[in-house]
C-alpha atoms as a PDB file:
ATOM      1  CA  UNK A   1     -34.690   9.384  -3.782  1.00  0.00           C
ATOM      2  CA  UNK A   2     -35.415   6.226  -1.852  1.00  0.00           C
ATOM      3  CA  UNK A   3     -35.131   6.471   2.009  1.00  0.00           C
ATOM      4  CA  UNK A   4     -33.032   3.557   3.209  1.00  0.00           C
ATOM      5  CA  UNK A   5     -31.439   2.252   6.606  1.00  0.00           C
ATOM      6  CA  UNK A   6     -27.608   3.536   5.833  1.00  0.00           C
ATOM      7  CA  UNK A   7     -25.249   2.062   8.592  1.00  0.00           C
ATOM      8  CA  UNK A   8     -22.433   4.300   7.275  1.00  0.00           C
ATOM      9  CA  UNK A   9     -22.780   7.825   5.956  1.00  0.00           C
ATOM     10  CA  UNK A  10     -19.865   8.867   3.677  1.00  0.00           C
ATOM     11  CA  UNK A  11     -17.750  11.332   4.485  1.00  0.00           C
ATOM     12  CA  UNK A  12     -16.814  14.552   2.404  1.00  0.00           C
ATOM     13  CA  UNK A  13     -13.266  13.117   1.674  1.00  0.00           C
ATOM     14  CA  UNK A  14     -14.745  10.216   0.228  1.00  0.00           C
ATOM     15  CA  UNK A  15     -17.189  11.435  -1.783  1.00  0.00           C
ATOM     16  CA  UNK A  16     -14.457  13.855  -3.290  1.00  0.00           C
ATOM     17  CA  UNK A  17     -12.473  10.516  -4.393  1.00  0.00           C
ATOM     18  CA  UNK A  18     -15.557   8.732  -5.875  1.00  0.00           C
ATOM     19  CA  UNK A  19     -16.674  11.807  -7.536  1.00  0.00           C
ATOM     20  CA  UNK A  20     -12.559  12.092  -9.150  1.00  0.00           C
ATOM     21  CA  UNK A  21     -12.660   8.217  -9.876  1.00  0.00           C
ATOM     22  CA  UNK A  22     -15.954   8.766 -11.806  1.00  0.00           C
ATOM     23  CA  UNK A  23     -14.373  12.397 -13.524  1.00  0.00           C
ATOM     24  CA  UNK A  24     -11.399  10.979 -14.508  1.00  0.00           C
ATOM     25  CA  UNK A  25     -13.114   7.082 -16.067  1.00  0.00           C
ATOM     26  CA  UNK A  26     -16.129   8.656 -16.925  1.00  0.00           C
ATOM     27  CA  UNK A  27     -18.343   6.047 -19.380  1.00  0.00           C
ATOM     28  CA  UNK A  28     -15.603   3.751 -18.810  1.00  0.00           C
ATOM     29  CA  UNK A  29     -16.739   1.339 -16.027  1.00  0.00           C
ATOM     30  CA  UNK A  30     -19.738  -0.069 -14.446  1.00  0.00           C
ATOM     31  CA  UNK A  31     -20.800   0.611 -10.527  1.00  0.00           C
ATOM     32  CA  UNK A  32     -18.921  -2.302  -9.487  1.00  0.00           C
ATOM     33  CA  UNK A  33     -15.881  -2.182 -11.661  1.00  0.00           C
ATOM     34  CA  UNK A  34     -15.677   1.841 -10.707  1.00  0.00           C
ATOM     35  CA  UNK A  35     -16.164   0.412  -6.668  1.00  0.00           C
ATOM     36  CA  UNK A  36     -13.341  -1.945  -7.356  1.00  0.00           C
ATOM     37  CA  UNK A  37     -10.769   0.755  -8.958  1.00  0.00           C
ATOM     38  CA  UNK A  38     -10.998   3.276  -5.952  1.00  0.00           C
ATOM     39  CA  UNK A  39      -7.564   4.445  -4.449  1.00  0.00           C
ATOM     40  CA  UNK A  40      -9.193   3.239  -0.567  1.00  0.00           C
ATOM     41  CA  UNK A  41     -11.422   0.554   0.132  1.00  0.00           C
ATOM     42  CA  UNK A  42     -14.758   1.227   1.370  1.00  0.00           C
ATOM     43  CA  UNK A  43     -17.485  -0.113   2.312  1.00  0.00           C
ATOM     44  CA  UNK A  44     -20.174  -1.131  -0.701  1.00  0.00           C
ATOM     45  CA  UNK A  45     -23.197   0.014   0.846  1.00  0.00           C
ATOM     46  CA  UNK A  46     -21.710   3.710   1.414  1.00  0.00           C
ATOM     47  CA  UNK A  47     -20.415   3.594  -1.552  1.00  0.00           C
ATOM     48  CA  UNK A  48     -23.645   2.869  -3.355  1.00  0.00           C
ATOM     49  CA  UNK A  49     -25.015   5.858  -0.953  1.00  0.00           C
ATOM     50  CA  UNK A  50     -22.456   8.191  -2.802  1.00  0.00           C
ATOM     51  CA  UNK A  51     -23.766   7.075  -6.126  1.00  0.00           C
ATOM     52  CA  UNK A  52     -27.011   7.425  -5.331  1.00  0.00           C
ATOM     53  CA  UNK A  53     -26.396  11.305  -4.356  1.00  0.00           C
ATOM     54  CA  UNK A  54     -24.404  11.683  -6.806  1.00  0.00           C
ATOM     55  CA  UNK A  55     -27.240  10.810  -9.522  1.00  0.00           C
ATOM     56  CA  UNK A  56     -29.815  12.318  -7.263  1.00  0.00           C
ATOM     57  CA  UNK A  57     -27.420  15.853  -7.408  1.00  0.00           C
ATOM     58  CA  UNK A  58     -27.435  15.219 -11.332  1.00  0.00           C
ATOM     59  CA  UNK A  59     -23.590  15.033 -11.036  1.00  0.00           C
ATOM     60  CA  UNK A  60     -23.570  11.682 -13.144  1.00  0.00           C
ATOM     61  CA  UNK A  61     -25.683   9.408 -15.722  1.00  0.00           C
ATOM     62  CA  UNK A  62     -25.812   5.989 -16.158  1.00  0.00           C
ATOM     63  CA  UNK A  63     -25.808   4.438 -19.459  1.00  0.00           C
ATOM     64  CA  UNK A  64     -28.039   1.364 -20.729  1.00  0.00           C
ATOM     65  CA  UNK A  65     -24.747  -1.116 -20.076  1.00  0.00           C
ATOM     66  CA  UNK A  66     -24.506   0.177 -17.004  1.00  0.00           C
ATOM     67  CA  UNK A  67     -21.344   2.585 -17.056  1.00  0.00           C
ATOM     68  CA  UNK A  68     -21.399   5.560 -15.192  1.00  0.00           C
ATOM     69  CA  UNK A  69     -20.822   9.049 -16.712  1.00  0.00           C
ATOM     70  CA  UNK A  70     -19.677  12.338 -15.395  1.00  0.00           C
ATOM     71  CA  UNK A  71     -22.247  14.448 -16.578  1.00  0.00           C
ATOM     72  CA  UNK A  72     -22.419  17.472 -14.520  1.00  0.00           C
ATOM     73  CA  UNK A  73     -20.552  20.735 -16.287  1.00  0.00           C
ATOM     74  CA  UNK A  74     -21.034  24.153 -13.862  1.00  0.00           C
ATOM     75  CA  UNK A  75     -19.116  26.461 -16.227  1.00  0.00           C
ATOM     76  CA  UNK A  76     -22.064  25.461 -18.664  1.00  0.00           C
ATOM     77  CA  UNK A  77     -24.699  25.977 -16.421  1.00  0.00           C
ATOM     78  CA  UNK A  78     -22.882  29.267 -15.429  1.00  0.00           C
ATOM     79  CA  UNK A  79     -22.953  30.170 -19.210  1.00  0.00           C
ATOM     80  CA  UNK A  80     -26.365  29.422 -20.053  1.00  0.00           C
ATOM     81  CA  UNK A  81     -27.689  31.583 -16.565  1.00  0.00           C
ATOM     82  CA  UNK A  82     -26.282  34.935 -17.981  1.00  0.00           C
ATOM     83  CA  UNK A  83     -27.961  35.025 -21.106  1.00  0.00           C
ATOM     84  CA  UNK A  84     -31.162  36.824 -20.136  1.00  0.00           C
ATOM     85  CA  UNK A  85     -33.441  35.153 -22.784  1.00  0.00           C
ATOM     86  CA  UNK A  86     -32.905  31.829 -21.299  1.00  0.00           C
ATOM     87  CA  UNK A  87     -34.397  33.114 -17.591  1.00  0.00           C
ATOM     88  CA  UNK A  88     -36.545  30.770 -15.408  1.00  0.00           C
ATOM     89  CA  UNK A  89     -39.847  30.966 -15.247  1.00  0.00           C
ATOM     90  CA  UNK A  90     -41.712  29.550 -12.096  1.00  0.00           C
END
């Protein structure tokens, strides 16, 4: 992840809305259209820090248009760490 000069760090309330925007559209709109649809206004640049986490987290994907994609799925992560054959190795 790129270390940049962020004037404004999100706060948790707003990441919860971007993440639901993004859960409830998701593969339906680009960065800027999803930016454009969100319930409050905020600032672009901490915005784009929320999507940036986000993809960092591996929470979403984006696509080769552009869209953005809720991706992340913990009861299938949950699933696939109780089978015992599937353990990490390190």
């Amino acid at each position: 992840m790129e270390l940049k000069e962020i004037l404004h760090y999100p706060r948790l309330d707003s990441v919860l809305m971007v993440e639901k925007v993004i859960y409830d559209t998701s593969g339906t709109y680009t960065k800027k259209q999803l930016w454009e649809r969100l319930p409050k206004k905020m600032m672009y640049q901490t915005f784009s820090v929320i999507i940036d986490y986000l993809l960092y987290a591996g929470r979403i994907a984006v696509d080769s248009e552009g869209k953005i994609a809720w991706i992340w799925n913990p009861k299938l992560v949950e699933h696939y760490l109780k089978k015992k054959h599937l353990a990490w190795k390190g």
